[in-house]
PDB file of N, CA and C in Angstrom:
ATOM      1  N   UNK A   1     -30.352 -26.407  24.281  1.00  0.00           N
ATOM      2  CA  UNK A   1     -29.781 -25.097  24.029  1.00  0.00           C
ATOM      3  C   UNK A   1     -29.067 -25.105  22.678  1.00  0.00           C
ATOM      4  N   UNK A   2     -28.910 -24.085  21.902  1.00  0.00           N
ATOM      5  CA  UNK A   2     -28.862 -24.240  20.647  1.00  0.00           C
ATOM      6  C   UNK A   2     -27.288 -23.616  20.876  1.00  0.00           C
ATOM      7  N   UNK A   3     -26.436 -23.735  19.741  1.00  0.00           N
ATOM      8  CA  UNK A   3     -24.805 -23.497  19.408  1.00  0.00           C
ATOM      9  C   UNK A   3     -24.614 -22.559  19.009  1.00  0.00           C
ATOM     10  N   UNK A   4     -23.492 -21.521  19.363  1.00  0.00           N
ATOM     11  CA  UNK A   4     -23.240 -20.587  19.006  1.00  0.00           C
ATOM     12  C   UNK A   4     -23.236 -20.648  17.342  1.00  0.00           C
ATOM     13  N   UNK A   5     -23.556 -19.210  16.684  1.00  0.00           N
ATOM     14  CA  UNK A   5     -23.085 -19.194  15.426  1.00  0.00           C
ATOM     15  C   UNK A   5     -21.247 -19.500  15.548  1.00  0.00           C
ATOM     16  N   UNK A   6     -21.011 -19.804  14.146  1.00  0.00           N
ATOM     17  CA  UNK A   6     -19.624 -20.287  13.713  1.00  0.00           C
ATOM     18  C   UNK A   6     -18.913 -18.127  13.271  1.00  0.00           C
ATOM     19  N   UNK A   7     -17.807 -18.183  14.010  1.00  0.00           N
ATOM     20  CA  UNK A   7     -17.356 -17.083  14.418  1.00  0.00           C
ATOM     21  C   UNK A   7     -16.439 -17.191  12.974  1.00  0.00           C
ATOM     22  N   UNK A   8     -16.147 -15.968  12.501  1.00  0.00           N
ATOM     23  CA  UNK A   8     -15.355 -15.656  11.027  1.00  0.00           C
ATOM     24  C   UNK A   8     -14.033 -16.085  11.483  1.00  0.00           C
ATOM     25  N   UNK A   9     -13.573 -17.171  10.231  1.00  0.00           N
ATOM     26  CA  UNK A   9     -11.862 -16.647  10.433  1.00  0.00           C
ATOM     27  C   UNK A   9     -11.086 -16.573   9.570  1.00  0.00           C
ATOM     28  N   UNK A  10     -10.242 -16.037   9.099  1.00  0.00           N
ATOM     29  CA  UNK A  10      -9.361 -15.380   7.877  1.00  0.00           C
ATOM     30  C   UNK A  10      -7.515 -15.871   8.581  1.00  0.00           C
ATOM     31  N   UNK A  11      -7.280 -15.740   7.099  1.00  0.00           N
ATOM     32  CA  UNK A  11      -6.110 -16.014   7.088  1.00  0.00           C
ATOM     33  C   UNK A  11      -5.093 -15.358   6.282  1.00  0.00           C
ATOM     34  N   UNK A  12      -4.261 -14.108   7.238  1.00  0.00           N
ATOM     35  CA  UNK A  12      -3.176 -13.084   6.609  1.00  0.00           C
ATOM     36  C   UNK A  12      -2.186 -13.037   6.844  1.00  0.00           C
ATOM     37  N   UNK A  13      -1.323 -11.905   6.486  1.00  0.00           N
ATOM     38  CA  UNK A  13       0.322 -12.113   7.016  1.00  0.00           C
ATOM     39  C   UNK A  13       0.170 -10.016   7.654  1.00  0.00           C
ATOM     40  N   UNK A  14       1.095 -10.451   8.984  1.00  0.00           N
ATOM     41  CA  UNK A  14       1.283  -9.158  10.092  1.00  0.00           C
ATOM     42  C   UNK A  14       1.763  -8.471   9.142  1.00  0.00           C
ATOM     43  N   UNK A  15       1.199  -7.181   8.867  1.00  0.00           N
ATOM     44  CA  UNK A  15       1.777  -5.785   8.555  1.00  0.00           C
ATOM     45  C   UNK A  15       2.480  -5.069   9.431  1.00  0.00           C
ATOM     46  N   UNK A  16       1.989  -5.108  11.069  1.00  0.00           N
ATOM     47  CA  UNK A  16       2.301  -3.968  11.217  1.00  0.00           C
ATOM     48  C   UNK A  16       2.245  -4.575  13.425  1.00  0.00           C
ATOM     49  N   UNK A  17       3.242  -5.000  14.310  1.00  0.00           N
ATOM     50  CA  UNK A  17       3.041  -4.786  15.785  1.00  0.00           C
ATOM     51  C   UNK A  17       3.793  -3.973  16.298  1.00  0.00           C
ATOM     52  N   UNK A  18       3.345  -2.356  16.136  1.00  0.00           N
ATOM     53  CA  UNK A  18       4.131  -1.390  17.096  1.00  0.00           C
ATOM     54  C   UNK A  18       3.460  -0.806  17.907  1.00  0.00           C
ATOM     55  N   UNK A  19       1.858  -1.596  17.787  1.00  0.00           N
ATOM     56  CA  UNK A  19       1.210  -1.025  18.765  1.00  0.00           C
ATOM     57  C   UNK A  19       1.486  -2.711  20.006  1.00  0.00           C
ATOM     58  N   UNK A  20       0.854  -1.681  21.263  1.00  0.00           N
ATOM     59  CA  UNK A  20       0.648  -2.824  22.886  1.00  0.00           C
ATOM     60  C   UNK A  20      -0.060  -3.951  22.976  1.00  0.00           C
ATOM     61  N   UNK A  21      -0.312  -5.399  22.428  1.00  0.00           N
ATOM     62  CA  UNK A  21      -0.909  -5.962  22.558  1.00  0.00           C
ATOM     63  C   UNK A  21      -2.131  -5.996  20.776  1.00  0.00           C
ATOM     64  N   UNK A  22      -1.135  -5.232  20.168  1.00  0.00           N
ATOM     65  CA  UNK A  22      -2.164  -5.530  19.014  1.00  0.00           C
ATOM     66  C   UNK A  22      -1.408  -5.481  17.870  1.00  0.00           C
ATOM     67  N   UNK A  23      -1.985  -5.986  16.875  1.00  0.00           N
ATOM     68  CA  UNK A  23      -1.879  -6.630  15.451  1.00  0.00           C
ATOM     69  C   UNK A  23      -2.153  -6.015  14.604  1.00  0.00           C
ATOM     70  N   UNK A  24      -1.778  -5.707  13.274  1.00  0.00           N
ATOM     71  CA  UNK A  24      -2.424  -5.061  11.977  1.00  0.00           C
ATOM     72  C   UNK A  24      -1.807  -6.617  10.888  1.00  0.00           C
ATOM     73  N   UNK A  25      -3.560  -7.225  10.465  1.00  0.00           N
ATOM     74  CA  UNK A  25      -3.224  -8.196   9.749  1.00  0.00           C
ATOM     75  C   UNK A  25      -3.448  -7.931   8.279  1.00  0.00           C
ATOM     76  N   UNK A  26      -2.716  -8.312   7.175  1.00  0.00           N
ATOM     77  CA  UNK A  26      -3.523  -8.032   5.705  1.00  0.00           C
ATOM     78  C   UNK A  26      -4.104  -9.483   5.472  1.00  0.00           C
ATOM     79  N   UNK A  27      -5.168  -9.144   5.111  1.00  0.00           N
ATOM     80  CA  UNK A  27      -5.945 -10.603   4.086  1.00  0.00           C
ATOM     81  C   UNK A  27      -5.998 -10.311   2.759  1.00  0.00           C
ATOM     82  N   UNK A  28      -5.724 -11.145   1.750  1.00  0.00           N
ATOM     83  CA  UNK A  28      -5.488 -11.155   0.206  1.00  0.00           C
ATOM     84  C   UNK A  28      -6.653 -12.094   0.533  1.00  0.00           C
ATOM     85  N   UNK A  29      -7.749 -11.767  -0.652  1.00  0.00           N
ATOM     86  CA  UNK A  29      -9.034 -12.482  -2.035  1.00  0.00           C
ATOM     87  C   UNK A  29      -8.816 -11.898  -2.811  1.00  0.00           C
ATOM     88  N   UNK A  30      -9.327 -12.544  -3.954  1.00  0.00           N
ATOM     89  CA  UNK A  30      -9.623 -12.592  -5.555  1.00  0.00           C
ATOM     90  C   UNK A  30     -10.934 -12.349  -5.558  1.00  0.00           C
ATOM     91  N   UNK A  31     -10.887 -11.042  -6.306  1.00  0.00           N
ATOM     92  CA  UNK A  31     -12.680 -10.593  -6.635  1.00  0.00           C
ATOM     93  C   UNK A  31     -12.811 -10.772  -7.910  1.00  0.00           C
ATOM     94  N   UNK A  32     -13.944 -10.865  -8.632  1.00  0.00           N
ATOM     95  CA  UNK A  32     -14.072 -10.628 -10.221  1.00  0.00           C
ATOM     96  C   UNK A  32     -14.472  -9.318 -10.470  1.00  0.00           C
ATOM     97  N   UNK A  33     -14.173  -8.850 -11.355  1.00  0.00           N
ATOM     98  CA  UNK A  33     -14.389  -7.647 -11.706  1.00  0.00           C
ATOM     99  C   UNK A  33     -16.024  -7.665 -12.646  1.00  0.00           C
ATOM    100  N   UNK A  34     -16.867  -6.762 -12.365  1.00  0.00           N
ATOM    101  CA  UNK A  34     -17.547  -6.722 -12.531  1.00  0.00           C
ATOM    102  C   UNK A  34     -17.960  -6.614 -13.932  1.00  0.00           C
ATOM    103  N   UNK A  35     -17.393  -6.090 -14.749  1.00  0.00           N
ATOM    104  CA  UNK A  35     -17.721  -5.591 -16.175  1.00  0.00           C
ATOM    105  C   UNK A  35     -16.518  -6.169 -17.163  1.00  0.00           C
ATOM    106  N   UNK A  36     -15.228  -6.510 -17.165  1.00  0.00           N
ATOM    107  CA  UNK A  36     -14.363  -6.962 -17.352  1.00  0.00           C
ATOM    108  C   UNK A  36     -14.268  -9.070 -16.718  1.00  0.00           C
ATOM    109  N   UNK A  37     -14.541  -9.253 -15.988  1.00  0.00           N
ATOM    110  CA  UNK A  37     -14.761 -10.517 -15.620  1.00  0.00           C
ATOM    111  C   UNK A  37     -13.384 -11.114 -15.139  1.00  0.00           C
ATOM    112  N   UNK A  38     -12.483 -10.368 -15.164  1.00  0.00           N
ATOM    113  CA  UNK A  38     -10.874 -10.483 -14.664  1.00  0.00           C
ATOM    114  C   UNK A  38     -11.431 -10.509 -13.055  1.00  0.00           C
ATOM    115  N   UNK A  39     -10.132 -11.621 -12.440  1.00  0.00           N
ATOM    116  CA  UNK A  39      -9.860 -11.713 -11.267  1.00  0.00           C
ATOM    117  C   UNK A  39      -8.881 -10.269 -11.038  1.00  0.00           C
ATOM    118  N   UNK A  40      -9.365  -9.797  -9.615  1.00  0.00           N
ATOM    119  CA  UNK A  40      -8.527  -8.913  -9.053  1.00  0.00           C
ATOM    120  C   UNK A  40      -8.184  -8.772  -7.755  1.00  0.00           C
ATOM    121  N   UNK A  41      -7.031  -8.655  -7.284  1.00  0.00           N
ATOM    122  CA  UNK A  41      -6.593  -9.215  -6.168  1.00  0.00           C
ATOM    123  C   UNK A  41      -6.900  -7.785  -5.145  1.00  0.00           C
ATOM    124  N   UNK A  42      -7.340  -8.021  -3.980  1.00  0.00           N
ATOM    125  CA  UNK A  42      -7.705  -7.419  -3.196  1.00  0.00           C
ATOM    126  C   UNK A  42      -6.954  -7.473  -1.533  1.00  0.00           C
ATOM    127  N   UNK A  43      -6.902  -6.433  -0.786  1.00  0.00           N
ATOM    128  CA  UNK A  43      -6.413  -6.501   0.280  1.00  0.00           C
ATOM    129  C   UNK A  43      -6.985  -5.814   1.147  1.00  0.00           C
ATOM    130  N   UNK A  44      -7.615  -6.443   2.245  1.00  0.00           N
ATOM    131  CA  UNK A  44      -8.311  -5.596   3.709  1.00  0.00           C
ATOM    132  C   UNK A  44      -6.931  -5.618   5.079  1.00  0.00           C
ATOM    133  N   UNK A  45      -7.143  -4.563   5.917  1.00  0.00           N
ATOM    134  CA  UNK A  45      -6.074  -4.617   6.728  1.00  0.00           C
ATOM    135  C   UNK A  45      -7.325  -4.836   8.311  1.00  0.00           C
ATOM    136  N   UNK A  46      -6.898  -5.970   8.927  1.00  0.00           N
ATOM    137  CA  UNK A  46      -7.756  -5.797  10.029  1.00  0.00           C
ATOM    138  C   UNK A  46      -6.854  -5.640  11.138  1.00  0.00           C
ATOM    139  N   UNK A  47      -7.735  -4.637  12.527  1.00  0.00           N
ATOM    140  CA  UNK A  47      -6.832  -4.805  13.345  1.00  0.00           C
ATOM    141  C   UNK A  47      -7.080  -6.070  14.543  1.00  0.00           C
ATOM    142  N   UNK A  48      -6.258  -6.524  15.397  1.00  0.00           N
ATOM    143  CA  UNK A  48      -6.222  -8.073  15.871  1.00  0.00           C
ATOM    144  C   UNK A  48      -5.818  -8.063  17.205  1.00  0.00           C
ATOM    145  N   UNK A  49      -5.949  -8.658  18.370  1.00  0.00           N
ATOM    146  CA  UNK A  49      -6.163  -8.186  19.405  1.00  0.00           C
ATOM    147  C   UNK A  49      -4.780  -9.814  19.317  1.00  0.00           C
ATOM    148  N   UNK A  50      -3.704  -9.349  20.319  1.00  0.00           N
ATOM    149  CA  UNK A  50      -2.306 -10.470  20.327  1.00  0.00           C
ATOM    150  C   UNK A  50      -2.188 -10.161  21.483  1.00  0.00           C
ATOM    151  N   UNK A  51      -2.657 -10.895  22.715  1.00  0.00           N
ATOM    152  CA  UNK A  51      -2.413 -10.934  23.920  1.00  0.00           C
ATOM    153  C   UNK A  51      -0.999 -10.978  24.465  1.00  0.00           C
ATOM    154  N   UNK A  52      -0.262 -11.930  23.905  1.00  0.00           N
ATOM    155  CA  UNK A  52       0.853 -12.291  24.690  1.00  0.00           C
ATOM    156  C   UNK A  52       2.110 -11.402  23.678  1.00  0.00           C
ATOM    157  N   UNK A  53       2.230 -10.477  22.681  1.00  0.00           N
ATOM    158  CA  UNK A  53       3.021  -9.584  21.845  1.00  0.00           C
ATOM    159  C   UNK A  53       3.760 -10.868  21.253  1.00  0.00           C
ATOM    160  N   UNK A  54       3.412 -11.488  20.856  1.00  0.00           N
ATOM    161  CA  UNK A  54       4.322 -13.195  20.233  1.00  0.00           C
ATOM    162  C   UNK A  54       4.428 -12.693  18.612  1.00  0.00           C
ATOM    163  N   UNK A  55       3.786 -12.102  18.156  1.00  0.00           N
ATOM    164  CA  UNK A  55       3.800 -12.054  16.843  1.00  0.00           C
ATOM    165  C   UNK A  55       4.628 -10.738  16.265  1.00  0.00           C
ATOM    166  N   UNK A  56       5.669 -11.232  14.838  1.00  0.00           N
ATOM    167  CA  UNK A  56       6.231 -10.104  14.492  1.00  0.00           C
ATOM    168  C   UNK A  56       6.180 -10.112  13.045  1.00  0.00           C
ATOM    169  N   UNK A  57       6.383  -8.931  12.322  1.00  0.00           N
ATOM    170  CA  UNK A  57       6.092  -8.620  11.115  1.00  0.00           C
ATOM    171  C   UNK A  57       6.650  -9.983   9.829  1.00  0.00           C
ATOM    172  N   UNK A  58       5.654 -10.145   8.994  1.00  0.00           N
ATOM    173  CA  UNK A  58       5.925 -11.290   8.267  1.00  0.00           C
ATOM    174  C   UNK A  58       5.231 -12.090   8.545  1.00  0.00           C
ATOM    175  N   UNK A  59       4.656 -12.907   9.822  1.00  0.00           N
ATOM    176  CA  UNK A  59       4.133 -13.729   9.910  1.00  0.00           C
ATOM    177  C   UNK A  59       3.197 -14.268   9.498  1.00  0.00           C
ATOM    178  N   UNK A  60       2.392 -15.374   9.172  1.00  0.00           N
ATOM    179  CA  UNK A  60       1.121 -15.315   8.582  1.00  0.00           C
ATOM    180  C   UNK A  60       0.310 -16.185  10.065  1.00  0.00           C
ATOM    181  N   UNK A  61      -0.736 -15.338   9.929  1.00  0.00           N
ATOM    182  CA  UNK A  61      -1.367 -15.948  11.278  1.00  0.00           C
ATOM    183  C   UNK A  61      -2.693 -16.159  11.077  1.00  0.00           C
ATOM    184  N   UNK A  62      -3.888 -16.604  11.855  1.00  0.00           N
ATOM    185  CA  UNK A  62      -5.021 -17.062  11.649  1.00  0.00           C
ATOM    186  C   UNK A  62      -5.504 -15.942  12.429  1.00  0.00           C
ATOM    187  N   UNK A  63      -6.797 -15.410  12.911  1.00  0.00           N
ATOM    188  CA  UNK A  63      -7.495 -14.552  13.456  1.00  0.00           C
ATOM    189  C   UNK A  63      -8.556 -15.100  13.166  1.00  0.00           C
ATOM    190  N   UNK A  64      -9.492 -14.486  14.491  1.00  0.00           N
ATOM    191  CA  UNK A  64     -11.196 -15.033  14.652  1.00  0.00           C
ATOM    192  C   UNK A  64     -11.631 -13.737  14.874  1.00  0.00           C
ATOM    193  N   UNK A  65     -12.959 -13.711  14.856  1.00  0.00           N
ATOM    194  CA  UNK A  65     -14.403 -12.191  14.734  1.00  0.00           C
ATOM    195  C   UNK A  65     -14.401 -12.870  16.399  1.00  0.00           C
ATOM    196  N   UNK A  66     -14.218 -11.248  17.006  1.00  0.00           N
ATOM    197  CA  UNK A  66     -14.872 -11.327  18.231  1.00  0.00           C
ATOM    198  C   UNK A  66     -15.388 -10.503  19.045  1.00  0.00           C
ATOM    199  N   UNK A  67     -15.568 -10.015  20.027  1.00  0.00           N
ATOM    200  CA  UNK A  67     -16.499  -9.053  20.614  1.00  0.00           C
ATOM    201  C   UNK A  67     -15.827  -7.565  20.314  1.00  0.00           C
ATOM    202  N   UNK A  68     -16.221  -6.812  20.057  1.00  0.00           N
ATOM    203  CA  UNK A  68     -15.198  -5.285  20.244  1.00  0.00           C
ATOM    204  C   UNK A  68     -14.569  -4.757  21.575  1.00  0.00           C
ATOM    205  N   UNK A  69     -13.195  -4.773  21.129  1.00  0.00           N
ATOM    206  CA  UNK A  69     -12.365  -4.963  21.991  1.00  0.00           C
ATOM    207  C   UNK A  69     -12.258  -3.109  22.368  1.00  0.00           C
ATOM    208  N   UNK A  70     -11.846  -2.300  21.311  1.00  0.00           N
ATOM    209  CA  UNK A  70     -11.674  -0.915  21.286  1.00  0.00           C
ATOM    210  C   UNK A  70     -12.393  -0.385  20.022  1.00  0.00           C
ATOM    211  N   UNK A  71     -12.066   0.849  19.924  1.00  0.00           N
ATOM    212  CA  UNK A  71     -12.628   1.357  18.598  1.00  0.00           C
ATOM    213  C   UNK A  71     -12.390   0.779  16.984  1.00  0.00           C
ATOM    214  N   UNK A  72     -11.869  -0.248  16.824  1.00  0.00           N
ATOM    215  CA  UNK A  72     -11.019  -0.133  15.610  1.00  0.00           C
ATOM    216  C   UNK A  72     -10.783  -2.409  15.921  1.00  0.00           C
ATOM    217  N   UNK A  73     -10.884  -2.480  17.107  1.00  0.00           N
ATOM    218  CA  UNK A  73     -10.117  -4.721  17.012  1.00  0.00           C
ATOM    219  C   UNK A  73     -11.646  -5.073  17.297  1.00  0.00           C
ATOM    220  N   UNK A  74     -11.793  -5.678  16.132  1.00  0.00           N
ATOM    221  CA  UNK A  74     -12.897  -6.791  16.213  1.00  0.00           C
ATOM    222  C   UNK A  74     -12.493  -8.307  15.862  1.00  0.00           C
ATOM    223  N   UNK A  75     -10.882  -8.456  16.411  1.00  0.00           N
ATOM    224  CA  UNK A  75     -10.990  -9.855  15.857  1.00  0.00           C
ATOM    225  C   UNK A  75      -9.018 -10.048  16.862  1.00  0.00           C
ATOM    226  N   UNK A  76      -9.406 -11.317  16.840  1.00  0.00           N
ATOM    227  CA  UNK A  76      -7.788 -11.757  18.310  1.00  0.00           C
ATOM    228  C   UNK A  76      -7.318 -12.863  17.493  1.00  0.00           C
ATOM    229  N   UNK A  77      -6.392 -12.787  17.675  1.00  0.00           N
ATOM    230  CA  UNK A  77      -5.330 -14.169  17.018  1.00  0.00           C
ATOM    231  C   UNK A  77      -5.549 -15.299  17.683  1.00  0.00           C
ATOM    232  N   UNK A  78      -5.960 -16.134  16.460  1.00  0.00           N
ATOM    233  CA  UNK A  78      -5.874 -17.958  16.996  1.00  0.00           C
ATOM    234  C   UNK A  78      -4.784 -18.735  16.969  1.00  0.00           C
ATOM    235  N   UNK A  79      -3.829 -18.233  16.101  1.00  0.00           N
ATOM    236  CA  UNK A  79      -2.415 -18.944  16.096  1.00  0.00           C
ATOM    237  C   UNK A  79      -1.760 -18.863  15.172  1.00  0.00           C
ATOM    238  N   UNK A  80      -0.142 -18.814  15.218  1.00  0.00           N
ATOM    239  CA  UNK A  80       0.489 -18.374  14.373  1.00  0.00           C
ATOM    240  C   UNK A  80       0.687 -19.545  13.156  1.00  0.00           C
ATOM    241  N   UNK A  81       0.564 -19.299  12.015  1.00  0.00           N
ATOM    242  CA  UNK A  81       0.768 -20.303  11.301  1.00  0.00           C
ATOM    243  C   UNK A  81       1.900 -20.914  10.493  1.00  0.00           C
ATOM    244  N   UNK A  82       3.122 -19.973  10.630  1.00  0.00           N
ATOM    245  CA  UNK A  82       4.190 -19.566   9.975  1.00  0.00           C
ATOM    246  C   UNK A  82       4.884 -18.681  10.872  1.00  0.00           C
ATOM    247  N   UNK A  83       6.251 -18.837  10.837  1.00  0.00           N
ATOM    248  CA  UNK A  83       7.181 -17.849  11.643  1.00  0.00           C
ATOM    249  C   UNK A  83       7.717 -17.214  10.614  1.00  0.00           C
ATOM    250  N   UNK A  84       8.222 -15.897  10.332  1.00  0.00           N
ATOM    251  CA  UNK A  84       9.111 -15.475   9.383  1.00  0.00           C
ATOM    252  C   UNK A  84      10.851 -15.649  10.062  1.00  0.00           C
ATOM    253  N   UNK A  85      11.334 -15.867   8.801  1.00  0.00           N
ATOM    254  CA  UNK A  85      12.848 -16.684   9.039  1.00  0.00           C
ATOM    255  C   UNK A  85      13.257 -15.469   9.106  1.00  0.00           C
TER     256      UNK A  85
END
């Protein structure tokens, strides 16, 4: 039997838990700019499925791609990587 594909995982800091059980994470990359050739810093906001409400704004946490949870969380927290002081 053959192995699952290798599931995405990114690494951001919590924007945003005022919703029930869920997360708003930002991820920062560096893109090049296409015509200019400058690095430019970029930011996606994903939303993150946090079972146990453990996580609070600041944090930087890990997240994995996973089944669709609702309209909008395709991805659940693997662990916090950082606490904010």
């Amino acid at each position: 039997m053959e192995t699952r594909n290798l599931r995405k995982e990114r690494v951001g800091v919590v924007m945003s838990n005022k919703m029930e059980k869920s997360i708003v994470v930002a991820v920062k990359r560096k893109v090049k700019h296409p015509i200019y050739g400058k690095y430019v810093n970029k930011t996606t906001k994903f939303v993150a499925h946090d079972d146990k409400n453990e996580c609070s704004i600041g944090d930087t946490v890990s997240i994995m791609e996973t089944r669709p949870l609702s309209k909008t969380k395709r991805w659940r927290l693997v662990e916090i990587l950082e606490k904010v002081k």
